[in-house]
Protein backbone atom coordinates (compact mmCIF):
# COMPACT_ATOMS: atom_id res chain seq x y z
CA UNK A 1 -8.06 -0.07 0.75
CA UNK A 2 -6.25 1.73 -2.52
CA UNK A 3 -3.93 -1.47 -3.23
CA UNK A 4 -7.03 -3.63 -2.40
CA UNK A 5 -9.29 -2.18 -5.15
CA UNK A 6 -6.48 -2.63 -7.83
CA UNK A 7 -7.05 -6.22 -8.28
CA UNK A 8 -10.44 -7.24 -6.96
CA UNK A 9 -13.99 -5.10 -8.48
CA UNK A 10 -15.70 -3.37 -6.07
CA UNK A 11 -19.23 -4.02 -4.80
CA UNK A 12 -21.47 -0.96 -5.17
CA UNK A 13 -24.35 -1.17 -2.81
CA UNK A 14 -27.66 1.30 -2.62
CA UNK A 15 -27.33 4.58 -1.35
CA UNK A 16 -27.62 4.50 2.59
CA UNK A 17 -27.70 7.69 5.03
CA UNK A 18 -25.41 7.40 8.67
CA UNK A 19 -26.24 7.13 12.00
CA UNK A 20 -24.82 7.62 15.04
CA UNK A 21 -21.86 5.28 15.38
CA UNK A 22 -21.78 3.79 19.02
CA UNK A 23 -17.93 4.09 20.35
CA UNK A 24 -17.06 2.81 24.00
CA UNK A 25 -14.19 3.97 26.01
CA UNK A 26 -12.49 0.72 25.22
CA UNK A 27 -12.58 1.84 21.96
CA UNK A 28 -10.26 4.97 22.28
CA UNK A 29 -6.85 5.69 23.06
CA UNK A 30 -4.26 8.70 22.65
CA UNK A 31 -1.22 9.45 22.48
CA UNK A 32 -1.04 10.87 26.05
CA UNK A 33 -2.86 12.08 28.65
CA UNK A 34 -3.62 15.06 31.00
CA UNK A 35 -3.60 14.80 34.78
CA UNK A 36 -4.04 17.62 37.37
CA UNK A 37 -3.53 16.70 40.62
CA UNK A 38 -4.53 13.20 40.84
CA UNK A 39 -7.64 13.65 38.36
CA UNK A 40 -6.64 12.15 34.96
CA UNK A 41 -8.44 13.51 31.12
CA UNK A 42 -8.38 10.44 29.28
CA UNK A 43 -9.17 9.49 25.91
CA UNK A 44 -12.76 7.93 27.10
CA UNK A 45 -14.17 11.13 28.28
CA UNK A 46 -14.40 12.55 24.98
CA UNK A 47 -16.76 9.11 24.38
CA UNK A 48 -19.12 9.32 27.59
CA UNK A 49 -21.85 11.43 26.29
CA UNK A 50 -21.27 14.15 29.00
CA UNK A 51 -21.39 17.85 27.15
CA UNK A 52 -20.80 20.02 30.30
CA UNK A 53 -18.01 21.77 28.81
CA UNK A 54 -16.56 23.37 32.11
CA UNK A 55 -12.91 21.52 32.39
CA UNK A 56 -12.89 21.42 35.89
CA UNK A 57 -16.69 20.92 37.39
CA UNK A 58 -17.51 18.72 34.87
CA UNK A 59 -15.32 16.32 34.44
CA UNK A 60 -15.97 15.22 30.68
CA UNK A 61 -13.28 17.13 28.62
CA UNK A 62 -10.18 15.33 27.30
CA UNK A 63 -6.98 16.29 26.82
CA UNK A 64 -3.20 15.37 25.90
CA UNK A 65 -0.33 16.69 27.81
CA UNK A 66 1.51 19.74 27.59
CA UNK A 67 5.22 17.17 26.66
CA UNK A 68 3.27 15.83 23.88
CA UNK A 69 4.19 17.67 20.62
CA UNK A 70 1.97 15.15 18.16
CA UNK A 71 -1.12 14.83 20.00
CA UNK A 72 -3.68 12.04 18.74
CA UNK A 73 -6.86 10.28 19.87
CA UNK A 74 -7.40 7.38 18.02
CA UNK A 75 -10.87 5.29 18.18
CA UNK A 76 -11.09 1.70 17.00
CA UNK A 77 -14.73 1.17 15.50
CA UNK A 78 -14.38 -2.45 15.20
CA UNK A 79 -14.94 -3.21 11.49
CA UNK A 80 -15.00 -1.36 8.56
CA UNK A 81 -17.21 2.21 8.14
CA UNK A 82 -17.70 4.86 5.78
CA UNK A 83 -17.37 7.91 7.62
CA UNK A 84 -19.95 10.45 6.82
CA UNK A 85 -19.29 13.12 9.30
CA UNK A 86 -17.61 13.68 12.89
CA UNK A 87 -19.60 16.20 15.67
CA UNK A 88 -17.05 17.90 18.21
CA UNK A 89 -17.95 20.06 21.36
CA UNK A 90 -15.43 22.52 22.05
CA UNK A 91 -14.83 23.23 26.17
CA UNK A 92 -16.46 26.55 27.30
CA UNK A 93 -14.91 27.80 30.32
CA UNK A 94 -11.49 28.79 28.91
CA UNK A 95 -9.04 27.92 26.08
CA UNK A 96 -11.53 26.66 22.99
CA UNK A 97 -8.70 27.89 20.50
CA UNK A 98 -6.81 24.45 21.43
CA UNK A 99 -9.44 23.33 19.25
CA UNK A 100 -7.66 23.89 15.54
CA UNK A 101 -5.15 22.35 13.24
CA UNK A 102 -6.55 18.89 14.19
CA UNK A 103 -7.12 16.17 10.97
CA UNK A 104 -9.70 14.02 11.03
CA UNK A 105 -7.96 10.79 9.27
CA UNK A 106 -9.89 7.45 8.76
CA UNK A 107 -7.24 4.45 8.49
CA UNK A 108 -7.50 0.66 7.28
CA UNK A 109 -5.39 -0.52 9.58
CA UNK A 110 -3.97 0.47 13.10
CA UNK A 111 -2.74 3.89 12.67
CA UNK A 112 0.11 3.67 15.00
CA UNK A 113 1.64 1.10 12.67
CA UNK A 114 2.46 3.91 9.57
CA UNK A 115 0.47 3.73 5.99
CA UNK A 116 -1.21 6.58 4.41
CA UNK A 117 -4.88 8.01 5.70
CA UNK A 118 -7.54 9.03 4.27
CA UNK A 119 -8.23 12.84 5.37
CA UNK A 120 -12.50 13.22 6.25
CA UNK A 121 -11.60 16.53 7.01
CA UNK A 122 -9.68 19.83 8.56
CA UNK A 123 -10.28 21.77 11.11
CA UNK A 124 -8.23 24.97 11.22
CA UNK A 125 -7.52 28.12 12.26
CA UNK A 126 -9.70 29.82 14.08
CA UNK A 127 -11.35 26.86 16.22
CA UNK A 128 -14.61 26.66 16.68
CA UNK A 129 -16.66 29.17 19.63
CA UNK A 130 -16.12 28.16 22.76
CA UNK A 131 -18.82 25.70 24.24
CA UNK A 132 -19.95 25.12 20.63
CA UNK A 133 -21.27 21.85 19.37
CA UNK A 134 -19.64 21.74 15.29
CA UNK A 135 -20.73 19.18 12.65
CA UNK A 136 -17.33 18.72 10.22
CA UNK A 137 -18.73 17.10 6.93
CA UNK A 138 -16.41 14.62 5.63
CA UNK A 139 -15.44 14.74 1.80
CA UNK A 140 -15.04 12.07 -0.44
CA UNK A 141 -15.42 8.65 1.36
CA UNK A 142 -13.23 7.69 3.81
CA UNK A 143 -13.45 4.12 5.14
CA UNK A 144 -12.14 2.35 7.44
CA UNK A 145 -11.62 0.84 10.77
CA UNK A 146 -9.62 3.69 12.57
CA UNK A 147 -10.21 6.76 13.23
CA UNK A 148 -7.45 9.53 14.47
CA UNK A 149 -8.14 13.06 15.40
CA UNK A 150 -4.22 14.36 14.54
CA UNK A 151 -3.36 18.07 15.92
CA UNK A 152 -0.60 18.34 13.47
CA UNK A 153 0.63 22.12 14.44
CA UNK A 154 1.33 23.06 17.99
CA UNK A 155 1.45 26.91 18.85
CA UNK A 156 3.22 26.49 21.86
CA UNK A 157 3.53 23.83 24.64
CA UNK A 158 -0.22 24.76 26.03
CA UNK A 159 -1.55 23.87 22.52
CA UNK A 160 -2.80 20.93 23.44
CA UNK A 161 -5.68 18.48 22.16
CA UNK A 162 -8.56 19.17 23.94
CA UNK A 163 -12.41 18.62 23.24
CA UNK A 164 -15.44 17.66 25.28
CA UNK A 165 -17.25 15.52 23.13
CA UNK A 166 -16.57 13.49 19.70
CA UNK A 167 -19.56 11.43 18.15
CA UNK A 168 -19.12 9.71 14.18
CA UNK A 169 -21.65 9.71 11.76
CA UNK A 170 -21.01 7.05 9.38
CA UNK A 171 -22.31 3.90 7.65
CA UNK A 172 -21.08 0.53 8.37
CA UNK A 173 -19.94 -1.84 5.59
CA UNK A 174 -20.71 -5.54 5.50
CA UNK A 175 -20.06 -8.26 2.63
CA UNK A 176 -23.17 -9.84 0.87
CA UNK A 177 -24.85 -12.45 1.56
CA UNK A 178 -23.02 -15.78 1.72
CA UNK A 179 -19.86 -14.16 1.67
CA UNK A 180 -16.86 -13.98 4.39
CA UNK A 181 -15.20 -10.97 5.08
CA UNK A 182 -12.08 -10.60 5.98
CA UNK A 183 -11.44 -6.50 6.74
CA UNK A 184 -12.22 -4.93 2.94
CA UNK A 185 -12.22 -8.26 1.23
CA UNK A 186 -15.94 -9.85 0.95
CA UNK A 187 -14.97 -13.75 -0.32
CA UNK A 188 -17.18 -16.21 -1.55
CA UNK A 189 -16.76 -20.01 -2.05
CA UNK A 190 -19.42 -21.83 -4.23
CA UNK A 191 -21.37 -24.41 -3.35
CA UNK A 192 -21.50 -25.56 -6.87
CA UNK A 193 -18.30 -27.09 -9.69
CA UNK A 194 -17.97 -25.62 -13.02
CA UNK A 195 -15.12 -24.97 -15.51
CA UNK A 196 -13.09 -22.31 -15.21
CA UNK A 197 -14.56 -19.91 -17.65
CA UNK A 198 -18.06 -20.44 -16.40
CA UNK A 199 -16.51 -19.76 -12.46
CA UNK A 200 -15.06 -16.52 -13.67
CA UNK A 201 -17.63 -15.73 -15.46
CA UNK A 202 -20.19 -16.16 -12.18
CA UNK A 203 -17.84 -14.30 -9.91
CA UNK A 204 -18.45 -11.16 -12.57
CA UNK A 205 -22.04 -11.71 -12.61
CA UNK A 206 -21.94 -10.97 -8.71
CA UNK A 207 -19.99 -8.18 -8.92
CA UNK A 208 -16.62 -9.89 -8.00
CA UNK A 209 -13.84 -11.58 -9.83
CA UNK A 210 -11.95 -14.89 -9.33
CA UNK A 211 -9.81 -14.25 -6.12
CA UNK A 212 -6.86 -13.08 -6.55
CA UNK A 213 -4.73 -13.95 -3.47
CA UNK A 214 -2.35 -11.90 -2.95
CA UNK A 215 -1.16 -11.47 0.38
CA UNK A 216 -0.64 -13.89 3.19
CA UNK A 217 -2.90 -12.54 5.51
CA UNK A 218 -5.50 -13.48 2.51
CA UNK A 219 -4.20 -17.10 2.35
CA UNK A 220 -4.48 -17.51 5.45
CA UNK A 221 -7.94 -16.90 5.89
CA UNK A 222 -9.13 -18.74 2.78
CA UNK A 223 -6.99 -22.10 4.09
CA UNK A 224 -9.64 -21.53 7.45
CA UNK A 225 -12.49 -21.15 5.67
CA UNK A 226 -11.53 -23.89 3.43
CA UNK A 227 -10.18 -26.15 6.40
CA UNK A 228 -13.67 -25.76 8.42
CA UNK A 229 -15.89 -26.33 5.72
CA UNK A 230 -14.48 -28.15 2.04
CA UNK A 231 -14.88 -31.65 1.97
CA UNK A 232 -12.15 -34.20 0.92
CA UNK A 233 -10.90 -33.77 -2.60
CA UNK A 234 -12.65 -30.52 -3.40
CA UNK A 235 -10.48 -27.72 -5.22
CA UNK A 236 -11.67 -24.27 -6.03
CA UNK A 237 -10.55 -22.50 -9.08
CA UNK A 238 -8.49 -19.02 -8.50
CA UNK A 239 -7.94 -16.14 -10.14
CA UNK A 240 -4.46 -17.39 -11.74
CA UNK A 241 -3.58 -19.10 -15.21
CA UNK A 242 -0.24 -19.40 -17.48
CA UNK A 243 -3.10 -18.79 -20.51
CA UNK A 244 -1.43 -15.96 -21.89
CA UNK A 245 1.96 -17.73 -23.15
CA UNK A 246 1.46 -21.03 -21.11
CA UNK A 247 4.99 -20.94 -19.02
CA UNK A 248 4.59 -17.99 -16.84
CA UNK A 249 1.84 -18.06 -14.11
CA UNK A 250 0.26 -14.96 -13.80
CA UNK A 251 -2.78 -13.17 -12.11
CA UNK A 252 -5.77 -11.87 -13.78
CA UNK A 253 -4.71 -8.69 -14.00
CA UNK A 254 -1.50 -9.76 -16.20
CA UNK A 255 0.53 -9.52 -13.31
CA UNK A 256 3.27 -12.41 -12.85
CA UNK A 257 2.51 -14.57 -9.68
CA UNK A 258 5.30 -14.31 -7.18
CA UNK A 259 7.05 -17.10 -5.32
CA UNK A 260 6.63 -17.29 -2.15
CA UNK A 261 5.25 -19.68 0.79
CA UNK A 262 1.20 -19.39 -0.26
CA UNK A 263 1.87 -19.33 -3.84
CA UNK A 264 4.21 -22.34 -4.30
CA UNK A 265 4.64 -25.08 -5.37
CA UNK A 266 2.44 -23.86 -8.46
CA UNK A 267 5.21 -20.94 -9.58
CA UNK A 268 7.69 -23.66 -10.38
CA UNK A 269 5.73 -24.97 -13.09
CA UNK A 270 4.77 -24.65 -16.76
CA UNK A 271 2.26 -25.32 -19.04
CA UNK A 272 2.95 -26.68 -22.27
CA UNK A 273 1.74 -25.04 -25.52
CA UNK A 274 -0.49 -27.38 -27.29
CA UNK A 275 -3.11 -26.99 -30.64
CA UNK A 276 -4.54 -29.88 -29.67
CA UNK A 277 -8.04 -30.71 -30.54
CA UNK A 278 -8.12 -33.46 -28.08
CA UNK A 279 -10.68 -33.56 -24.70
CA UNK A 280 -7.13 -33.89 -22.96
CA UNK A 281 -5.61 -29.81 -22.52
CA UNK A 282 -2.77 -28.40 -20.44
CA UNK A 283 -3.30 -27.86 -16.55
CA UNK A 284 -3.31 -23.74 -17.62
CA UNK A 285 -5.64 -22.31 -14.84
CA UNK A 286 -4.76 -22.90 -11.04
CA UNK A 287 -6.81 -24.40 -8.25
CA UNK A 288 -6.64 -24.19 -4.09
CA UNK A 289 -6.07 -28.02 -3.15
CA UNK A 290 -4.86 -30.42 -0.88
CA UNK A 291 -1.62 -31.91 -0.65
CA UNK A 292 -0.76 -35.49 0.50
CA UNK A 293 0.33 -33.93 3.78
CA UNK A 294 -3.46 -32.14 4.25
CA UNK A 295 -1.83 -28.61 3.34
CA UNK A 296 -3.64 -26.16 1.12
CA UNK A 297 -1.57 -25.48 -1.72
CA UNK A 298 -2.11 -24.03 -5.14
CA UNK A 299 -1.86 -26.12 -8.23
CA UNK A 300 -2.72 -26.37 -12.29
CA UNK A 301 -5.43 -27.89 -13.68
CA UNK A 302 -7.28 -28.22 -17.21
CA UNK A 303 -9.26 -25.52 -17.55
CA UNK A 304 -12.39 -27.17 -18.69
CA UNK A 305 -12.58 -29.00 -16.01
CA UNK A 306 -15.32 -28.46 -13.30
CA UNK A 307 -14.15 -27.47 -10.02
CA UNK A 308 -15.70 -25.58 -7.21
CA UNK A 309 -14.19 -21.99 -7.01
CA UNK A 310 -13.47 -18.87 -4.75
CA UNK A 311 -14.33 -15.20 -5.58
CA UNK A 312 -13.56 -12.11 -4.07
CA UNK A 313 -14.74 -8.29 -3.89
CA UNK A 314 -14.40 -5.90 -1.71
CA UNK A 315 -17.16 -3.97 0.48
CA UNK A 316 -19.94 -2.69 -1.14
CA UNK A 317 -19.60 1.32 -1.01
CA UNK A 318 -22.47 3.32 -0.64
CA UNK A 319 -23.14 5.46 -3.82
């Protein structure tokens, strides 16, 4: 989400309260689990909406094993919240000081594949009373798609992670209208041509920006959208021009496009300085069109021509 909001603006939408997130036992996993006898703790107990918090007679308490030395649950909401706040029952019958040095961490992507959280909040030392149903407010605002409960300090091999019950309070985020969303990226593709001054100009006015494509993943959703839907010979203006010495291709931002597969073949080319008053100009600002072989590729074009174009924001946080 941090290297997201660098180059696209982000949509601020009205204030809205949380509810009650719905999570399924589908939606969870850990990094282990606890068995005794044949009976195992998994991760979806701590998602069934049981509260009896006696280990044994109830039968609704998770837990990691004792081998595990960096317990996790991890719950995959599905699409993109703010997290407001997460609501933990501690077990009752014995050993609710397992309950501490657990981070609550809200993640963009799949947790288990590295990159930096954000923290809603820590519970420490001591845990909570035992049996006790805690509300942990989260600060700032954490969004995402993941969440992970982390015990990041274990006393001793017994230390395990262990609650009865784990409900999220949060709000989820959706693009505008007649956008496409693609996780934290709300795109839109107009229905309408105009130069490129006017398009970037529009995208502004709707609280976005030309896109600025900078990832594969992101080309590769745009070329869908755009193969499913654009009609023969349409090209959409991007957020890419050489304007600023007309040779070097660069993003809005000032940044220097890089080459690579979705960006070529327009990095190998220059404008040409001109102070020409003539209708006829450079091809200084780039458009998404299609090659000869039906491939989306980018390319230059004059900049007062009129062109249909793509913009792109990113979820609209609530203020």
């Amino acid at each position: 989400m941090l290297l997201i909001s660098l180059f696209a603006i982000v949509l601020v939408a009205s204030e809205t309260h949380g509810a009650v997130i719905p999570v399924l036992g589908s939606q969870v996993s850990s990094s282990s689990v606890f068995t005794f006898g044949s009976t195992n703790y998994g991760p979806q107990l701590a998602v069934d909406g049981g509260l009896g918090t006696n280990f044994i007679t109830d039968m609704t308490t998770f837990a990691t094993a004792t081998t595990d030395t960096a317990p996790y649950m991890d719950i995959d909401l599905g699409s993109n919240f703010l997290l407001r706040s997460v609501t933990i029952t501690n077990r009752g019958d014995c050993c609710s000081e397992r309950l501490r040095n657990i981070r609550i961490e809200v993640h963009d992507n799949n947790p288990t594949l590295g990159g930096t959280p954000q923290v809603c909040t820590t519970i420490g030392s001591p845990a909570p009373a035992a049996g006790s149903t805690t509300t942990f407010s989260c600060s700032g605002t954490p969004i995402g798609r993941y969440i992970r409960l982390n015990k990041f300090t274990k006393a001793d091999a017994n230390d395990i992670l262990q609650l009865v019950e784990v409900v999220l309070d949060g709000v989820q985020l959706q693009c505008p209208c007649n956008h496409f969303q693609l996780d934290e990226n709300c795109f839109y593709f107009s229905g309408f041509q105009t130069t490129y001054a006017q398009a970037k100009e529009y995208c502004n006015i709707i609280g976005s920006d030309l896109a600025m494509i900078r990832t594969q993943a992101q080309s590769d959703f745009v070329n869908g959208v755009l193969g499913a839907n654009a009609q023969n010979g349409q090209e959409y203006w991007i957020g890419v021009t050489n304007l600023l010495d007309r040779v070097q291709w660069r993003y809005l931002l000032g940044d220097v496009v890089p080459l690579n597969s979705f960006t070529f073949p327009l990095v190998s080319g220059t404008g040409t300085c001109s102070s020409s008053t003539l209708t006829t100009h450079p091809e200084n600002c780039a458009a998404l069109g299609k090659n000869d072989a039906g491939q989306w590729v980018w390319d230059g074009e004059q900049c007062d021509s009129e062109e249909y174009f793509l913009c792109l924001g990113i979820l609209p946080i609530p203020t």
